[in-house]
N, C-alpha and C. Protein backbone atom coordinates (compact mmCIF):
# COMPACT_ATOMS: atom_id res chain seq x y z
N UNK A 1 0.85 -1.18 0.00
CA UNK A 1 0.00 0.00 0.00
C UNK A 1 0.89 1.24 0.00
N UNK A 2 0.88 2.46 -0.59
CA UNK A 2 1.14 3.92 -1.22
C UNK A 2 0.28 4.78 0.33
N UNK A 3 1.47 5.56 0.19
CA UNK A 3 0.85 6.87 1.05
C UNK A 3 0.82 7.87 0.27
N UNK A 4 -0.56 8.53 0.10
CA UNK A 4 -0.60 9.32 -1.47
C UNK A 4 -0.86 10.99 -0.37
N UNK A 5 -0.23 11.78 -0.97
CA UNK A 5 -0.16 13.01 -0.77
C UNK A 5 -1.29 13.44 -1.50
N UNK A 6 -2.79 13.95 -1.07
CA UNK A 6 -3.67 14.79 -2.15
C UNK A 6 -3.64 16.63 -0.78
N UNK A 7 -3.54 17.06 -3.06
CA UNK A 7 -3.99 18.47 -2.40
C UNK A 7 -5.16 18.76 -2.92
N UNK A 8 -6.29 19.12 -2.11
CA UNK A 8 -7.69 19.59 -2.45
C UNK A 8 -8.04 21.18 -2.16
N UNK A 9 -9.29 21.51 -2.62
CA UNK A 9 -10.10 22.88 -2.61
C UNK A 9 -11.12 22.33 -2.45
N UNK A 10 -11.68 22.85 -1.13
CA UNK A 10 -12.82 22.02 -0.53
C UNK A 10 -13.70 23.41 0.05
N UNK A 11 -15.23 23.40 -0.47
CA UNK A 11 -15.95 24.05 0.30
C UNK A 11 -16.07 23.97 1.69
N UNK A 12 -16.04 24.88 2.91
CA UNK A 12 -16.40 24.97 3.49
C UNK A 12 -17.93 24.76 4.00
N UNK A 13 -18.56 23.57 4.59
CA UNK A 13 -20.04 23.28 4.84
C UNK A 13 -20.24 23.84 6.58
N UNK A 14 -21.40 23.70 6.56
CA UNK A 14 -21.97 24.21 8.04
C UNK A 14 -21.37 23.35 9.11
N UNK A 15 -21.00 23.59 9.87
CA UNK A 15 -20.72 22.90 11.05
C UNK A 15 -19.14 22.29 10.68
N UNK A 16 -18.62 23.10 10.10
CA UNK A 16 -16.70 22.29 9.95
C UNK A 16 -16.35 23.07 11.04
N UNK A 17 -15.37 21.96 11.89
CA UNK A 17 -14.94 22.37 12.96
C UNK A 17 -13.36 22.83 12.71
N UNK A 18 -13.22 23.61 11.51
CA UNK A 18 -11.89 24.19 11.18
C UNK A 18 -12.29 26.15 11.25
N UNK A 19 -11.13 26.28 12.14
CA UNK A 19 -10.98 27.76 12.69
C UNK A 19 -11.71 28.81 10.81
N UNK A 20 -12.13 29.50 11.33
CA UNK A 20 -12.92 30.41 9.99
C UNK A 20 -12.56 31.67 10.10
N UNK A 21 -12.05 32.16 8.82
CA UNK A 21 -11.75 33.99 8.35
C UNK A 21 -13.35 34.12 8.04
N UNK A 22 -14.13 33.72 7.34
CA UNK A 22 -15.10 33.45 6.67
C UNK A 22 -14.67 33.62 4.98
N UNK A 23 -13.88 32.85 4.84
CA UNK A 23 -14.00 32.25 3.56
C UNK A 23 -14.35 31.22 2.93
N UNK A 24 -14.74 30.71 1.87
CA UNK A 24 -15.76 30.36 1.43
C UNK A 24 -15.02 28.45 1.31
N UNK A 25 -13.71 28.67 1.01
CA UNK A 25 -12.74 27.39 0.48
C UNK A 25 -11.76 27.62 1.75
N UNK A 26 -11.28 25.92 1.96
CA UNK A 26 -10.27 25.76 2.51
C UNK A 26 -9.36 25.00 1.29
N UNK A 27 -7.94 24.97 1.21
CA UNK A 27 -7.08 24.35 0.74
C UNK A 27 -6.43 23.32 1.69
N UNK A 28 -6.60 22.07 1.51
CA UNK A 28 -6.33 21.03 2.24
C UNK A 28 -5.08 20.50 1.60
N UNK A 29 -4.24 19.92 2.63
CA UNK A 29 -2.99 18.72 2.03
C UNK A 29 -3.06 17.22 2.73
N UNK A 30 -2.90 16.50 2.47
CA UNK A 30 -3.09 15.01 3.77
C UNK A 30 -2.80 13.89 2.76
N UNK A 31 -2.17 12.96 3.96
CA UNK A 31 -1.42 11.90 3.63
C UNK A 31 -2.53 10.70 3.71
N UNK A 32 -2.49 9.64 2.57
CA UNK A 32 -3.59 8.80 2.81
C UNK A 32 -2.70 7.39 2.38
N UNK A 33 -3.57 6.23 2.91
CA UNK A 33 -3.04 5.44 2.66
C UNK A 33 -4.06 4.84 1.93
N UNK A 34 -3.64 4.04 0.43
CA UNK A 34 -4.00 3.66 -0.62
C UNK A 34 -3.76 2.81 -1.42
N UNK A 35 -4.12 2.03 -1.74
CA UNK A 35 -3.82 1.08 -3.18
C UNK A 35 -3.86 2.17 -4.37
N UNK A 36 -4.33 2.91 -5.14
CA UNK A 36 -4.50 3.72 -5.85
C UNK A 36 -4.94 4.96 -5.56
N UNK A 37 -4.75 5.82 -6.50
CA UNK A 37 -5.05 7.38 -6.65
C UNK A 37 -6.59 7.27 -6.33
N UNK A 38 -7.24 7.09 -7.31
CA UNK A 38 -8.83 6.70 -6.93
C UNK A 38 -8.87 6.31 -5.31
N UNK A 39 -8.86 5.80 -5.04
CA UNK A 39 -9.25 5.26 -3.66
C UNK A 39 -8.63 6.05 -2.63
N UNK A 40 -7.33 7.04 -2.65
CA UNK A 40 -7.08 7.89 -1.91
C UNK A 40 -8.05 8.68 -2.35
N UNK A 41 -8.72 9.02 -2.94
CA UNK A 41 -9.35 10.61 -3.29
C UNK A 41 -10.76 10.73 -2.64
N UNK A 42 -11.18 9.04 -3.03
CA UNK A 42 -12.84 8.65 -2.40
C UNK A 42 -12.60 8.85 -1.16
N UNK A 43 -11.43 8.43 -0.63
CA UNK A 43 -11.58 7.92 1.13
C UNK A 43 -11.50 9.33 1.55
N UNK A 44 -10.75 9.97 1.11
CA UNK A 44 -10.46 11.74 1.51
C UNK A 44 -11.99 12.60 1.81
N UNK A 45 -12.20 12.53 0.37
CA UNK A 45 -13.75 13.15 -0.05
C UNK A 45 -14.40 12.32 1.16
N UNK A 46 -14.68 11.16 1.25
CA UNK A 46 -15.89 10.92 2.63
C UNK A 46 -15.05 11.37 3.81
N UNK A 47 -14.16 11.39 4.41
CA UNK A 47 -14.09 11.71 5.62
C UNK A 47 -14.02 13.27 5.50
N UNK A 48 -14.06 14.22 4.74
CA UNK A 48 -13.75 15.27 4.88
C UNK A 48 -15.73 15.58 4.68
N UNK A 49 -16.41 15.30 4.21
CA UNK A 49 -17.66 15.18 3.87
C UNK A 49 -18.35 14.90 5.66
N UNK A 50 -17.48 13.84 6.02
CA UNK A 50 -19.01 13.10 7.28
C UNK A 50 -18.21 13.48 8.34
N UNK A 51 -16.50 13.94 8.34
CA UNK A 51 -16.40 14.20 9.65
C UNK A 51 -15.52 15.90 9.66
N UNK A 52 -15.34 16.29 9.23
CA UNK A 52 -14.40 17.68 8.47
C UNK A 52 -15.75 19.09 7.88
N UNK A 53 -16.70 18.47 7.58
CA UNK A 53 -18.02 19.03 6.75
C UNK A 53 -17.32 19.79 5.82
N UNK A 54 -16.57 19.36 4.99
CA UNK A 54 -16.22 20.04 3.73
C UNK A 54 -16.07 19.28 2.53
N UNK A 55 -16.65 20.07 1.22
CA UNK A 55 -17.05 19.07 0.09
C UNK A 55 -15.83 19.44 -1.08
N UNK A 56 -15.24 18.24 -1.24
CA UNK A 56 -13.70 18.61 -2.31
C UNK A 56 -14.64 19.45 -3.89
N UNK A 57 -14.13 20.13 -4.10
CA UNK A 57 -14.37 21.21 -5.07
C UNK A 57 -13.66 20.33 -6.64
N UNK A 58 -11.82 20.00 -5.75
CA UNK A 58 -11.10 20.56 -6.75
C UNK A 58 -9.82 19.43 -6.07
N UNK A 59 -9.51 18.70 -6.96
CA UNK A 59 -8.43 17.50 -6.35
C UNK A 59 -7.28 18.44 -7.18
N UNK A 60 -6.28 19.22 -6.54
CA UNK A 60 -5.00 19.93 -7.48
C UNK A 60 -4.06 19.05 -7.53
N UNK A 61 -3.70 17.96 -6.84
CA UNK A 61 -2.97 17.08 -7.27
C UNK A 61 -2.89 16.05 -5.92
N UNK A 62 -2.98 14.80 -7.02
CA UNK A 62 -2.35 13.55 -5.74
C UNK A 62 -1.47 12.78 -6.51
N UNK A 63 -0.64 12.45 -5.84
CA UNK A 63 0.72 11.50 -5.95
C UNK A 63 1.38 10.70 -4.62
N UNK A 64 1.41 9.51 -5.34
CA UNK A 64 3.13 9.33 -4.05
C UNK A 64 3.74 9.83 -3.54
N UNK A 65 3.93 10.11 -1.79
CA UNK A 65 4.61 10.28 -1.61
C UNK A 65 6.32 9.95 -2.01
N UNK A 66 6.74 11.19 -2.42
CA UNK A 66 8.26 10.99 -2.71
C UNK A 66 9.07 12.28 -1.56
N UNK A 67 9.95 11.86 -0.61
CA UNK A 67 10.46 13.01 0.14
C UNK A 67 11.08 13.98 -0.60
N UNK A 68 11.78 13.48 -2.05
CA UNK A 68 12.35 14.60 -3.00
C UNK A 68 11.30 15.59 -3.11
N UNK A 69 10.26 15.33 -3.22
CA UNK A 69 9.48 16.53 -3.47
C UNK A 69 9.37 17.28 -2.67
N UNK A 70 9.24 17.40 -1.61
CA UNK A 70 9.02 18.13 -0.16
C UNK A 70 9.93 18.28 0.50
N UNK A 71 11.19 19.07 -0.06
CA UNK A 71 12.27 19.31 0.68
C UNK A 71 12.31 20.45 1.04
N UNK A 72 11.88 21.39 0.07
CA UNK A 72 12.35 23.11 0.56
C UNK A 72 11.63 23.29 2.22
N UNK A 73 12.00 24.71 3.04
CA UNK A 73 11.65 24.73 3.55
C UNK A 73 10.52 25.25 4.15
N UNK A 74 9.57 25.64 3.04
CA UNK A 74 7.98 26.06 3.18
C UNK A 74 7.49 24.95 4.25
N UNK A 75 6.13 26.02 4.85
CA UNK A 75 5.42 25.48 5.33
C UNK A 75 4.27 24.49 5.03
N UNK A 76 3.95 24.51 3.39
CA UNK A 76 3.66 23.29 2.97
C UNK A 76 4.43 22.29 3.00
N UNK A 77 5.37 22.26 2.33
CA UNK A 77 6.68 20.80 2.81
C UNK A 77 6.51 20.30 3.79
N UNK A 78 6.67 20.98 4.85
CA UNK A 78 6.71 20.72 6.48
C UNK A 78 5.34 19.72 6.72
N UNK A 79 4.55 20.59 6.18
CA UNK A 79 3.32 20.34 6.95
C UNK A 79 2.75 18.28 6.12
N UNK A 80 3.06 18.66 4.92
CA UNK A 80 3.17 17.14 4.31
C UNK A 80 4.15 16.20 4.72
N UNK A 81 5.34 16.49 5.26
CA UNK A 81 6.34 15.95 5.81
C UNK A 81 5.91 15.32 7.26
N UNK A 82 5.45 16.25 7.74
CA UNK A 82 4.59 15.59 9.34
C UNK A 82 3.89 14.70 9.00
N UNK A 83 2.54 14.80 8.07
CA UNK A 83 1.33 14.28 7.81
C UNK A 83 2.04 12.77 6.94
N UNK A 84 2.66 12.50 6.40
CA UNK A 84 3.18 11.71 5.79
C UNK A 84 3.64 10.44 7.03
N UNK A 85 4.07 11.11 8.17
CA UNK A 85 5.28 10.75 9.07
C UNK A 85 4.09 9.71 9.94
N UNK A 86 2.97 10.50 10.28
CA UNK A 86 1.94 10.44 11.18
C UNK A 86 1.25 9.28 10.19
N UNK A 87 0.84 9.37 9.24
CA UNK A 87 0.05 7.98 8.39
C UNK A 87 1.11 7.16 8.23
N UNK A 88 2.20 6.84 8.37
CA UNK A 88 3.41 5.87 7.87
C UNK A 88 2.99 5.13 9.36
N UNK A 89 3.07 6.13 10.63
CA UNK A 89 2.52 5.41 11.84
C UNK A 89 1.58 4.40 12.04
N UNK A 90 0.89 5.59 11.62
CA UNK A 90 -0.51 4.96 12.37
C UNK A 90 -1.67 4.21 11.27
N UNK A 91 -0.85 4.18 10.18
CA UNK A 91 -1.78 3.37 8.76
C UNK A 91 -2.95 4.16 8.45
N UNK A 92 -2.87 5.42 9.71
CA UNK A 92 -4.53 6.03 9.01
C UNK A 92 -4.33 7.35 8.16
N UNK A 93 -4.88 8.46 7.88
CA UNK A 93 -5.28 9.37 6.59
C UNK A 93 -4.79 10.44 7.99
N UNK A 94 -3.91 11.37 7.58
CA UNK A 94 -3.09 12.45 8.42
C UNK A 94 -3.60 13.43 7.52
N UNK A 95 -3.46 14.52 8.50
CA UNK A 95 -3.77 15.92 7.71
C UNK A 95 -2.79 16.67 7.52
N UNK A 96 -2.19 17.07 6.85
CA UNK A 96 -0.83 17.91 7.44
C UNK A 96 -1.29 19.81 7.47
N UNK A 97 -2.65 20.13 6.60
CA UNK A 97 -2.45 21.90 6.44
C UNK A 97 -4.04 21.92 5.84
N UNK A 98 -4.77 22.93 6.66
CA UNK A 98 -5.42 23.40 5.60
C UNK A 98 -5.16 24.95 6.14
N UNK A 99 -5.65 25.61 4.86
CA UNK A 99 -5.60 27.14 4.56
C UNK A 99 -6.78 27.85 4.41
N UNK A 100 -7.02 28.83 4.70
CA UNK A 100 -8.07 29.22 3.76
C UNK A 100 -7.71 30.16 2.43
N UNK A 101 -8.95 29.98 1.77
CA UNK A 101 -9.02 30.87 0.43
C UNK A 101 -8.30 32.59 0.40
N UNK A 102 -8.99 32.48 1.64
CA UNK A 102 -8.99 33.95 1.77
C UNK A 102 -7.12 34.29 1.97
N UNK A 103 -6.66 33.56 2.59
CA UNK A 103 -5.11 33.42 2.93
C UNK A 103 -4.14 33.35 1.44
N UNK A 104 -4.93 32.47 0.93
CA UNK A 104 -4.55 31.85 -0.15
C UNK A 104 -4.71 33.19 -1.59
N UNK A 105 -5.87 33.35 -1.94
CA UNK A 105 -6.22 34.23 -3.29
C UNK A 105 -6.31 35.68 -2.70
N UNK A 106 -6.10 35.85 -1.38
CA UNK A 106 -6.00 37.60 -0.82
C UNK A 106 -7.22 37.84 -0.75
């Protein structure tokens, strides 16, 4: 099994228990564990749906984890670097960052 790195754009729904600017999108990153791309994306989308209350918009990319990719020292790197570290653990779906829109597009 693959620990797949997806980055999403996920509406914000009623009752998400993620801190609010009041913007409309969060930008999510999280480490999943997977047989395939597909099946990281489904499992993402429902838990972010039944326990997160946010509906993926927008999958911007999922892949394998590879540590080459996530070297610089941004706080995205970091934050996939944890989340990666934490599902390698514990076999379950880590979060490493979400953002909001508003942070994100100004």
């Amino acid at each position: 099994m693959d620990i797949w790195i997806v980055l999403t754009k996920s509406k914000i729904l009623p009752g998400c228990p993620l801190p609010s600017d009041g913007s409309e999108y969060m930008y999510g990153r999280s480490a999943i564990p997977a047989e395939s791309k597909e099946q990281a994306i489904d499992e993402l989308t429902a838990i972010f749906k039944d326990q997160g209350k946010l509906a993926v918009e927008e999958v911007q990319k999922a892949v394998i984890y590879n540590p080459d990719d996530w070297t610089d020292a941004s706080e995205q790197s970091t934050a996939v670097n944890d989340a990666f570290r934490e599902c390698d653990k514990t076999g379950k779906i880590a979060f490493g960052m979400f953002i909001s829109s508003e942070m994100v597009d100004g």
